[in-house]
C-alpha atoms as a PDB file:
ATOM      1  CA  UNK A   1       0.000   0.000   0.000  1.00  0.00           C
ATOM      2  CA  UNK A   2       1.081   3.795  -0.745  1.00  0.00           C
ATOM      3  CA  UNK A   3       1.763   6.088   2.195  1.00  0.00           C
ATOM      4  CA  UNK A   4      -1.019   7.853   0.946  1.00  0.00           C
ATOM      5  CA  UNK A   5      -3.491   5.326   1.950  1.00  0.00           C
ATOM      6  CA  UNK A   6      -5.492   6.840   4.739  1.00  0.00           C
ATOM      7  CA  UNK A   7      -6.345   3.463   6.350  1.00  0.00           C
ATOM      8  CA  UNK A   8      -2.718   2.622   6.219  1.00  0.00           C
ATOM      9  CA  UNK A   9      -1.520   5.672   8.056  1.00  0.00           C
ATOM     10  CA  UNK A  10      -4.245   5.535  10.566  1.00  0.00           C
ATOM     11  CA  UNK A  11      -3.589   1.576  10.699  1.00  0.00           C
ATOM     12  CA  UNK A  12       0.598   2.476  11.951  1.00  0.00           C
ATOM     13  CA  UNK A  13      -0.812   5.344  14.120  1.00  0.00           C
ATOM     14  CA  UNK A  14      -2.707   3.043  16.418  1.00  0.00           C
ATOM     15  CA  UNK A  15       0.948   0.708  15.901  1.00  0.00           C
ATOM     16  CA  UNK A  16       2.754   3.843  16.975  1.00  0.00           C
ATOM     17  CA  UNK A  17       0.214   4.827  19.951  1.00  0.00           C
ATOM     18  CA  UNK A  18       0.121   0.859  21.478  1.00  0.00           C
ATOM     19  CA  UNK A  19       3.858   0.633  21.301  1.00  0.00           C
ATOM     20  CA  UNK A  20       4.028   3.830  22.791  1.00  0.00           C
ATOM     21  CA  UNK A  21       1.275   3.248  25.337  1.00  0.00           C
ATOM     22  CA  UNK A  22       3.041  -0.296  25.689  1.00  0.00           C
ATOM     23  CA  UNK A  23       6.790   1.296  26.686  1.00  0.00           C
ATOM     24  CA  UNK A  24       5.428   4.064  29.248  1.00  0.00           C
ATOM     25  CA  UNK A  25       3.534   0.810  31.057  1.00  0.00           C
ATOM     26  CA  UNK A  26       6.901  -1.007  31.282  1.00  0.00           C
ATOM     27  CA  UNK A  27       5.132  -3.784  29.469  1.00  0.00           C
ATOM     28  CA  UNK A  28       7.295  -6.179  27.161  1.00  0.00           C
ATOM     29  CA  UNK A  29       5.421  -7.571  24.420  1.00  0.00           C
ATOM     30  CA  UNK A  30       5.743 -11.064  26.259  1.00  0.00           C
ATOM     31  CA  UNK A  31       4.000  -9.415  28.724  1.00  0.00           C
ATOM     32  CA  UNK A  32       1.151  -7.862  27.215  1.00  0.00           C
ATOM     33  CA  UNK A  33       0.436 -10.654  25.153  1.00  0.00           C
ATOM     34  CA  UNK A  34      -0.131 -12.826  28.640  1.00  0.00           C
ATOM     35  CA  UNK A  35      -2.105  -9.997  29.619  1.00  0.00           C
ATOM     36  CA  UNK A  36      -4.366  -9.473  26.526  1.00  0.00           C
ATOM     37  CA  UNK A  37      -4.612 -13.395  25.432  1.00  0.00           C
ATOM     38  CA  UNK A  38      -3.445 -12.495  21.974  1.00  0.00           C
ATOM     39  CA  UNK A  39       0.256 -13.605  20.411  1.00  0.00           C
ATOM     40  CA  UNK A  40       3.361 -11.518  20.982  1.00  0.00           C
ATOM     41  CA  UNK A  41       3.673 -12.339  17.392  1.00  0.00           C
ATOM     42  CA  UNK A  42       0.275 -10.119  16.747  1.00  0.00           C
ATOM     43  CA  UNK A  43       0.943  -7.625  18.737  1.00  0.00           C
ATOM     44  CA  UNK A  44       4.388  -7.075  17.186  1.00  0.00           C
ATOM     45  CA  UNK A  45       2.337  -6.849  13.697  1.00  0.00           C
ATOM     46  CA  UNK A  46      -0.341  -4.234  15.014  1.00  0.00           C
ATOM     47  CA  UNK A  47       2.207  -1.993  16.483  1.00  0.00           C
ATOM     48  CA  UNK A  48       3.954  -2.304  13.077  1.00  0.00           C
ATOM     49  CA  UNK A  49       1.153  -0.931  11.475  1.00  0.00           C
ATOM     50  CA  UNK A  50       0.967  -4.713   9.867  1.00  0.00           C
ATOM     51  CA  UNK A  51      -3.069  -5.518  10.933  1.00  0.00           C
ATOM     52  CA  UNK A  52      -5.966  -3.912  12.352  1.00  0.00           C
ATOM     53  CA  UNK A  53      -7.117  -5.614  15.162  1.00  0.00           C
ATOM     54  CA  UNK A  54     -10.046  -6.536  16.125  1.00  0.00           C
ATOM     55  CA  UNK A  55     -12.399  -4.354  18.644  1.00  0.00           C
ATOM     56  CA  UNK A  56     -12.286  -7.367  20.681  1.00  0.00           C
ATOM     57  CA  UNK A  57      -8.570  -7.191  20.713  1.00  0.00           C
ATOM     58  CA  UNK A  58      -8.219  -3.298  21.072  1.00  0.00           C
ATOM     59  CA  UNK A  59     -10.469  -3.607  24.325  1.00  0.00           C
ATOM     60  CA  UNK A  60      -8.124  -6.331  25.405  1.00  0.00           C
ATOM     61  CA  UNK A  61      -4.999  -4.126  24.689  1.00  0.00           C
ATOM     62  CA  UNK A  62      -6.798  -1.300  26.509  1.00  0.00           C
ATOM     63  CA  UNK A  63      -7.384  -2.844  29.314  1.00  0.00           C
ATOM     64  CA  UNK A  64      -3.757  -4.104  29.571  1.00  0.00           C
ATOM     65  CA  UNK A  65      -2.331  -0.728  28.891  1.00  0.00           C
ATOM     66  CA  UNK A  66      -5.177   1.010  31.611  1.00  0.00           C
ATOM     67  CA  UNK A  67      -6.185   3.212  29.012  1.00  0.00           C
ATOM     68  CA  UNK A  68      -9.976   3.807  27.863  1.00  0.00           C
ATOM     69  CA  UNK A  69     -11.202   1.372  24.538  1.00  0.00           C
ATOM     70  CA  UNK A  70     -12.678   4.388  23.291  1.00  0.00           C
ATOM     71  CA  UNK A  71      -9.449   6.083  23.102  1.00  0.00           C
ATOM     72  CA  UNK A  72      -7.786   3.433  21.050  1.00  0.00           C
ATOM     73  CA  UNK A  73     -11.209   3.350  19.126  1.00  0.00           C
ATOM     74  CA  UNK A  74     -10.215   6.258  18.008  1.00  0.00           C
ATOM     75  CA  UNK A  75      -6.943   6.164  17.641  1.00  0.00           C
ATOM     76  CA  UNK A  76      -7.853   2.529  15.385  1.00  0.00           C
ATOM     77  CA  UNK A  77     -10.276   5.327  13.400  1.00  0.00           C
ATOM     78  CA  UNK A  78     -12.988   3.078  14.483  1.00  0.00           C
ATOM     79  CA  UNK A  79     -14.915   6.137  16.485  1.00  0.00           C
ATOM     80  CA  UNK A  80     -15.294   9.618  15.621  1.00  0.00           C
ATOM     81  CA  UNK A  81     -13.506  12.377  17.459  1.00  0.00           C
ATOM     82  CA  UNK A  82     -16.954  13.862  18.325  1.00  0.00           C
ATOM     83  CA  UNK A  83     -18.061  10.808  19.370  1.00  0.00           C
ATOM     84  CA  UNK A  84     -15.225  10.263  22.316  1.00  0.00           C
ATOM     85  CA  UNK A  85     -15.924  13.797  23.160  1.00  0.00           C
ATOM     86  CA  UNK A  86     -19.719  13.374  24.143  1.00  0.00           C
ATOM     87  CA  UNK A  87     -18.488   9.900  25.910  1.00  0.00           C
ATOM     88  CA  UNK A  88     -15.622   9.519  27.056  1.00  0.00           C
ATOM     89  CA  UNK A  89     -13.397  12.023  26.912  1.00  0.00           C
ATOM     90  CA  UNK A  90     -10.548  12.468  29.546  1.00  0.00           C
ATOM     91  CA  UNK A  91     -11.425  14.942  32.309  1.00  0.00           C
ATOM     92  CA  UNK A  92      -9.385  18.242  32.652  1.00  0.00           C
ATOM     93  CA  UNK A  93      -6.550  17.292  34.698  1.00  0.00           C
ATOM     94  CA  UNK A  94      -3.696  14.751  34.484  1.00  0.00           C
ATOM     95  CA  UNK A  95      -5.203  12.460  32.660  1.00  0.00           C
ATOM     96  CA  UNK A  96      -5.725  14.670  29.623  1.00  0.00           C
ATOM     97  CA  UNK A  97      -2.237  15.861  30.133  1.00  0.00           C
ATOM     98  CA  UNK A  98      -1.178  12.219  29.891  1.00  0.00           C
ATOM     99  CA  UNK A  99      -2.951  11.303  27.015  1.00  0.00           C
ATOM    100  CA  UNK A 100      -1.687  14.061  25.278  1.00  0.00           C
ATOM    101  CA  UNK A 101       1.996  13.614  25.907  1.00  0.00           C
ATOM    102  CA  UNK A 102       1.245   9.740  24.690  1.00  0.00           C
ATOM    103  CA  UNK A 103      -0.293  10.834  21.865  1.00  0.00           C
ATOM    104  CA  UNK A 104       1.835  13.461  20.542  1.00  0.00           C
ATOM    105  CA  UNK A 105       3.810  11.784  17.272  1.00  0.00           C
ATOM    106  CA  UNK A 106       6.632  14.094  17.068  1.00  0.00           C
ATOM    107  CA  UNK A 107       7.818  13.056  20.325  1.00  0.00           C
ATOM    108  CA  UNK A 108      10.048  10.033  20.448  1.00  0.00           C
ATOM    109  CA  UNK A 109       8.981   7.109  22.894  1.00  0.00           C
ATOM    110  CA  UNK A 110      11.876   8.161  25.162  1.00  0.00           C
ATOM    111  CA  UNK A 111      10.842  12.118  25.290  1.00  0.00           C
ATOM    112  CA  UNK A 112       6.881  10.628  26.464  1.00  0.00           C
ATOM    113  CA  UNK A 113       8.649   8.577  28.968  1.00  0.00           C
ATOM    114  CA  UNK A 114      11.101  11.856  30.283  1.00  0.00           C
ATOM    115  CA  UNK A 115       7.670  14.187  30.217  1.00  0.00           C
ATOM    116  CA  UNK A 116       5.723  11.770  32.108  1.00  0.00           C
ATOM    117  CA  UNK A 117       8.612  11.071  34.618  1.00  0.00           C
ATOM    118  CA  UNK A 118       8.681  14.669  35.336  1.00  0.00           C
ATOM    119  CA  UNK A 119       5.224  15.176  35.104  1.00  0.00           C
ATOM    120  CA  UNK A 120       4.425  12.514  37.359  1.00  0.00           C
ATOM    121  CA  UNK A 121       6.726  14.117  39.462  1.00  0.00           C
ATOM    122  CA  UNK A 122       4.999  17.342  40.203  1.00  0.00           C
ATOM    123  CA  UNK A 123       1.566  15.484  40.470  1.00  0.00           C
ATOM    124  CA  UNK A 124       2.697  13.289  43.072  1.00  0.00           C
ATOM    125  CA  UNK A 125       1.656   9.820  41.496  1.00  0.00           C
ATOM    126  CA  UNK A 126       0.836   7.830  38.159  1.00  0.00           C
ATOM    127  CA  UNK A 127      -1.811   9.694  36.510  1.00  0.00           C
ATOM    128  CA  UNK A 128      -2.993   7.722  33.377  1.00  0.00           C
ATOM    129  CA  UNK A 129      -5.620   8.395  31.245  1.00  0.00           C
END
């Protein structure tokens, strides 16, 4: 597929934010796959940008990485940003700050896990969103 494939780039996206999500939990993918039920081998291949997983397996992932399924619905292109908004959408406060430094793509995944070390820092805690 081109780069210019929309469901391609939104496909290694949600790769990019479960990798990323993945690395700020500490998780290896060993790890997450015992925690999810679903092959390390998988989960190397969605965070690759490779598949799109099922909703049944982003709602395993999300509840793995403590992170809302709506969120990775989203970030899968599966729900509309208006959508999480009127649902689900991270309070003011350090969870939207989290899920905004995890989110960001021009950060690497070492610069997320320096922000949230010092973020967590002034908070006093492990926010997550």
């Amino acid at each position: 597929m081109s780069s210019d494939d929309p469901w391609k780039a939104q496909q290694e996206a949600l790769g990019a934010f479960i990798k990323a999500q993945r690395q700020v939990a500490n998780l290896s993918l060993r790890e997450m796959a015992r925690l999810t039920d679903v092959s390390n081998a998988y989960l190397s291949q969605i965070e690759r940008g490779l598949h799109q997983p099922s909703v049944r397996v982003l709602r395993s992932v999300a509840d793995a990485l403590n992170v809302s399924a709506e969120t990775l619905l989203s970030q899968a292109g599966l729900l509309d940003d208006e959508e999480e908004d009127a649902d689900e959408s991270p309070p003011p406060g350090p969870a939207r700050t989290v899920a905004a430094i995890l989110a960001d793509p021009s950060l690497t995944p070492e610069q997320r896990e320096a922000l949230l070390s010092v973020y967590r820092s002034f908070v006093g805690g492990d926010p997550t969103p």
